[in-house]
N, C-alpha and C. Protein backbone atom coordinates (compact mmCIF):
# COMPACT_ATOMS: atom_id res chain seq x y z
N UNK A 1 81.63 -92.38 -18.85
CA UNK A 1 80.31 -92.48 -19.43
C UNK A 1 79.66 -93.75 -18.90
N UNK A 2 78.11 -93.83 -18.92
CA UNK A 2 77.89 -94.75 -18.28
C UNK A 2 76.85 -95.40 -19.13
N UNK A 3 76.80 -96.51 -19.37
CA UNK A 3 75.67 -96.96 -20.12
C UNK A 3 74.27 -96.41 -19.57
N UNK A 4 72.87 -96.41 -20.89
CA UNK A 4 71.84 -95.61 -20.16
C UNK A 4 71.07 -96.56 -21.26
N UNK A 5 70.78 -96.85 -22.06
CA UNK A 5 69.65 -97.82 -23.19
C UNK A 5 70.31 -98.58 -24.07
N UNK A 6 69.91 -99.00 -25.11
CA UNK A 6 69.96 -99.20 -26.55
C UNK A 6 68.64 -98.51 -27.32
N UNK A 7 69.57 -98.13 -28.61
CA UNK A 7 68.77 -97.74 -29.61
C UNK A 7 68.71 -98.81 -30.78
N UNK A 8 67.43 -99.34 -31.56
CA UNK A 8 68.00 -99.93 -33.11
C UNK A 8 68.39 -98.88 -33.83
N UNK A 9 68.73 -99.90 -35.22
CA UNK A 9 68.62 -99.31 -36.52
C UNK A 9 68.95 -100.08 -37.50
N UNK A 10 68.25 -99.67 -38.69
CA UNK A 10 68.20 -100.75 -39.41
C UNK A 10 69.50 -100.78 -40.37
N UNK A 11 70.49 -101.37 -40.73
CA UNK A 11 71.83 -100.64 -41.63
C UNK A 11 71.54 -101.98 -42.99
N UNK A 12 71.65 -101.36 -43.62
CA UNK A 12 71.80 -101.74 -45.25
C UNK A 12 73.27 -102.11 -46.06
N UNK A 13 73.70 -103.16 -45.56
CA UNK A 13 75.74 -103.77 -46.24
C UNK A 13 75.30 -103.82 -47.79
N UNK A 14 76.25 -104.37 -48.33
CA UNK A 14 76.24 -104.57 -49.55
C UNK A 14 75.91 -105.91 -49.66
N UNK A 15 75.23 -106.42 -50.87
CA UNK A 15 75.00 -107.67 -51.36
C UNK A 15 73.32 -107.67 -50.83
N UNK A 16 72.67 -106.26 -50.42
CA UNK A 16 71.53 -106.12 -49.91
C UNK A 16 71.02 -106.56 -48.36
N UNK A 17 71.84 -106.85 -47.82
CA UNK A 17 71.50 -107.51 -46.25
C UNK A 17 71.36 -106.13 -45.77
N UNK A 18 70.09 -106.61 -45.26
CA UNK A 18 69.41 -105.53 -44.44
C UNK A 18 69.71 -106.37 -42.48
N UNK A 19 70.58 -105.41 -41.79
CA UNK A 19 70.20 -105.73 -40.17
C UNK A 19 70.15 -104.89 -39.26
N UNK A 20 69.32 -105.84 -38.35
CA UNK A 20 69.04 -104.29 -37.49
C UNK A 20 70.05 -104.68 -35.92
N UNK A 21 70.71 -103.16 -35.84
CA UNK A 21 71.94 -103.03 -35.37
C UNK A 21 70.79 -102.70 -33.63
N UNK A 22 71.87 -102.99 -32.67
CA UNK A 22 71.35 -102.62 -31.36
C UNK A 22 72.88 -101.31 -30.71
N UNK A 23 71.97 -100.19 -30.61
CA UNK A 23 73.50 -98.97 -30.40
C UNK A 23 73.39 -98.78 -29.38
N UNK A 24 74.25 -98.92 -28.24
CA UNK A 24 74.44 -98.27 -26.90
C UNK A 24 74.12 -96.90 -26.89
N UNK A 25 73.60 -96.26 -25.50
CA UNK A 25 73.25 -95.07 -25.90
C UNK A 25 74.04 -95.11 -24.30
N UNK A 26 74.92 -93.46 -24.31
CA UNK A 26 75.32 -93.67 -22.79
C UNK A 26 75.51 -92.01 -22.49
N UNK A 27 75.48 -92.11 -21.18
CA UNK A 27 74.90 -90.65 -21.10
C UNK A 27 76.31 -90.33 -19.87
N UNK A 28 76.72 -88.89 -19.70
CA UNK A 28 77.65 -87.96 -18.75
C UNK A 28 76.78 -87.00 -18.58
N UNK A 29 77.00 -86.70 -17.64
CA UNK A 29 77.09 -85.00 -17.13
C UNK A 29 75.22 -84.56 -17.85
N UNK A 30 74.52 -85.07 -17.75
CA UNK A 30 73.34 -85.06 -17.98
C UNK A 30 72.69 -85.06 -19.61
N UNK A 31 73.99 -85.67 -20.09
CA UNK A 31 73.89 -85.58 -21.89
C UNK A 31 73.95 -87.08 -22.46
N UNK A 32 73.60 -87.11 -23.64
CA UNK A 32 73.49 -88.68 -24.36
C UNK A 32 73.91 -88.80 -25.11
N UNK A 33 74.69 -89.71 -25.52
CA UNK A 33 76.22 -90.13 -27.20
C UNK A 33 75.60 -91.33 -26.84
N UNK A 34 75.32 -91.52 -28.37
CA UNK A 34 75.23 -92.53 -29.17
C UNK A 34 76.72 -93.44 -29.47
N UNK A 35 76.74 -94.74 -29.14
CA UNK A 35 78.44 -94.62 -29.11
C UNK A 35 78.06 -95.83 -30.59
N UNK A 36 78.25 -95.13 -32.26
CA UNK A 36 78.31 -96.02 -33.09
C UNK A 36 79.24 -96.90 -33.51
N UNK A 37 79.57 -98.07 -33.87
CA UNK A 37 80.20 -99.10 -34.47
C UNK A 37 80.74 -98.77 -35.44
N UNK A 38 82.38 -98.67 -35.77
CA UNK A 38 83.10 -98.06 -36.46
C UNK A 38 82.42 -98.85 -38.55
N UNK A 39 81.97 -99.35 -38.56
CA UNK A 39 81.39 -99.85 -39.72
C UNK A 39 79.87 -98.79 -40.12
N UNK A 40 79.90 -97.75 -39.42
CA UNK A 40 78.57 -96.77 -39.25
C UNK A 40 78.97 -95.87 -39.75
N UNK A 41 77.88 -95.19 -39.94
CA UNK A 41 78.20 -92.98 -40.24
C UNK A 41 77.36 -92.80 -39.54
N UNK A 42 77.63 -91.49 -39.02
CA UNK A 42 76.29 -90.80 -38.38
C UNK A 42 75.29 -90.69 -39.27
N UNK A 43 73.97 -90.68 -38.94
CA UNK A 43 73.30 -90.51 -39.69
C UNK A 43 72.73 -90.91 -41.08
N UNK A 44 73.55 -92.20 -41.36
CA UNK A 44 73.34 -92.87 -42.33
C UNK A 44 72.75 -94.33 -42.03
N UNK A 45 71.99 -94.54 -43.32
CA UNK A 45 71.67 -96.21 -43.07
C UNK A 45 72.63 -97.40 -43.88
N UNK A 46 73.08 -96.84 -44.65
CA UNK A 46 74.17 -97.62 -45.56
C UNK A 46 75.17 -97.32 -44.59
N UNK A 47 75.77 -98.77 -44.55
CA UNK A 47 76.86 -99.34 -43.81
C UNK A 47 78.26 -98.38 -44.91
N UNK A 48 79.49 -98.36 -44.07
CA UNK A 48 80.58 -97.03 -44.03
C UNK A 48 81.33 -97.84 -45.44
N UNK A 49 81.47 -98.88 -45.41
CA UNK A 49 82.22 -99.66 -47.02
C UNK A 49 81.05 -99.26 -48.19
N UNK A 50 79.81 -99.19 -48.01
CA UNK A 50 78.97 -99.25 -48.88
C UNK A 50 79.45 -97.87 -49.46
N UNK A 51 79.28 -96.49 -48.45
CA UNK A 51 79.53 -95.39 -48.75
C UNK A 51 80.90 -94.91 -49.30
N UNK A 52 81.77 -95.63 -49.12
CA UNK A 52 83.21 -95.32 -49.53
C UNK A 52 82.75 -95.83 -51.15
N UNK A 53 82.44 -96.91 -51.33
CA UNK A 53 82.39 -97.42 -52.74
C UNK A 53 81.91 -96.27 -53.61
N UNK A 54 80.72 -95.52 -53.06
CA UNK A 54 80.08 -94.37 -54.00
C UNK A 54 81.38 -93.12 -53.51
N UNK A 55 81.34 -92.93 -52.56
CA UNK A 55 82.30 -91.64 -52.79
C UNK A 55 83.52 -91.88 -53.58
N UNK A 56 83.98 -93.15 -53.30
CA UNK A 56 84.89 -93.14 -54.66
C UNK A 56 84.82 -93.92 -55.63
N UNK A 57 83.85 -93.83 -56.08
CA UNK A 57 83.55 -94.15 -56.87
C UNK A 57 83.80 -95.11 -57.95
N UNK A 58 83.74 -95.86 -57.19
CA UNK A 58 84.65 -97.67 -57.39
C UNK A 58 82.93 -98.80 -57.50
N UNK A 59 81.84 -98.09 -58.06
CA UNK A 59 80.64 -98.77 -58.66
C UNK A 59 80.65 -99.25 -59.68
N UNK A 60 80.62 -100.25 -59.45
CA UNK A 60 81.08 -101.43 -61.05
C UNK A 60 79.35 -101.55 -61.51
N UNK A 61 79.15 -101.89 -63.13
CA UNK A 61 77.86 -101.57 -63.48
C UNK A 61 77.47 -103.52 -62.93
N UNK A 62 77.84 -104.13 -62.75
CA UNK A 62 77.20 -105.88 -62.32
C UNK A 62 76.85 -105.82 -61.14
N UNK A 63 76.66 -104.58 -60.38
CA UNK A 63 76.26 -104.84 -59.10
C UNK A 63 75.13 -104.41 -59.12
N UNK A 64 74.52 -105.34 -58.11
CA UNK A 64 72.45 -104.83 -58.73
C UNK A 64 72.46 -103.78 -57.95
N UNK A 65 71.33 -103.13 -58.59
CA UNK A 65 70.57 -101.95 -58.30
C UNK A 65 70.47 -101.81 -56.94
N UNK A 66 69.27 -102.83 -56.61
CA UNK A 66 68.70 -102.68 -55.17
C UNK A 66 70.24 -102.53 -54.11
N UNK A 67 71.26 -102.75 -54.19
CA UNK A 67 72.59 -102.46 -53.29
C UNK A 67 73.13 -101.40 -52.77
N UNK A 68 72.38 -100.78 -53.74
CA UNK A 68 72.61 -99.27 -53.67
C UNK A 68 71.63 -98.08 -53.56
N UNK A 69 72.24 -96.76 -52.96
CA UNK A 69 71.32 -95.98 -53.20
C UNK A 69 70.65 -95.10 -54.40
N UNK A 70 70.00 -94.45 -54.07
CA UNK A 70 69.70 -93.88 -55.68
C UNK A 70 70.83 -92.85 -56.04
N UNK A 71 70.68 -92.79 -57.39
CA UNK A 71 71.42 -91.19 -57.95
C UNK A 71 71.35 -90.29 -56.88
N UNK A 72 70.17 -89.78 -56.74
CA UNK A 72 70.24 -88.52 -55.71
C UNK A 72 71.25 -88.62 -54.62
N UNK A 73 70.89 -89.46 -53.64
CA UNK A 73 71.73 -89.82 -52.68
C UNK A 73 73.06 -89.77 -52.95
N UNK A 74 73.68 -90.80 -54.19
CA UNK A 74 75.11 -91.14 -53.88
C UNK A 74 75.81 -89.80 -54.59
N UNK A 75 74.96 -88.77 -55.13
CA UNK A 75 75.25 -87.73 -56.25
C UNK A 75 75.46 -86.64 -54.78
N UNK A 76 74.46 -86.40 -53.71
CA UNK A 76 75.08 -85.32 -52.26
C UNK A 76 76.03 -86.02 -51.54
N UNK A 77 75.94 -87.60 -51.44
CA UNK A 77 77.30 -88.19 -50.71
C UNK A 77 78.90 -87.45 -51.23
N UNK A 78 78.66 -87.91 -52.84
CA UNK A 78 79.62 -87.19 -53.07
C UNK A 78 80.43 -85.50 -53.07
N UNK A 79 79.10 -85.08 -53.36
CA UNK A 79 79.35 -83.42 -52.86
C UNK A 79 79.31 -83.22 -51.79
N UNK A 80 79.21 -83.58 -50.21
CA UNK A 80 79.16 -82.72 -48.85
C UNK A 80 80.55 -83.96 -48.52
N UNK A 81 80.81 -84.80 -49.39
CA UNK A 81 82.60 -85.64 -48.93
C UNK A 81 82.17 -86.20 -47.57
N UNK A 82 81.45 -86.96 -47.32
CA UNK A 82 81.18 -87.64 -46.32
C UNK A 82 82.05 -88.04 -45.23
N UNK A 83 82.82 -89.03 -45.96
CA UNK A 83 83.82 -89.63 -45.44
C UNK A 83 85.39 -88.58 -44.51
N UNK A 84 85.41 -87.27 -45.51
CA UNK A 84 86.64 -86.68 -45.14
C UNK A 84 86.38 -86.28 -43.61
């Protein structure tokens, strides 16, 4: 594979730090992979510890709000099992 750009994105850790990530984008055989940083999900903006905490559900009530996502969200995280 050969390197071909960077992409951002903005990822959301816990304790609210918002940063914006720079992702290699690298392309074969006339196709493009995103090659993400094992601290990532596809398709997610919450960083991969953030998401384990809601799927298993190891959310202590002293952690502020803004850290997290809403009900909705961490309520399909848990039903489509993200992580497995």
């Amino acid at each position: 594979m050969k390197y071909r750009s960077s992409c951002k994105r903005i990822v959301k850790f816990p304790g609210g730090e918002k940063r914006e990530i720079l992702i290699p984008v690298l392309t074969c055989c006339g196709k493009y992979k995103r090659d993400i940083p094992e601290y990532l999900v596809r398709f997610k903006h919450y960083s991969k510890e953030t998401i384990e905490k809601v799927v298993s559900e190891d959310v202590s009530e002293d952690i502020l709000y803004e850290d997290f996502p809403s009900e909705v969200t961490m309520k399909r995280w848990r039903s489509q099992k993200i992580l497995s």
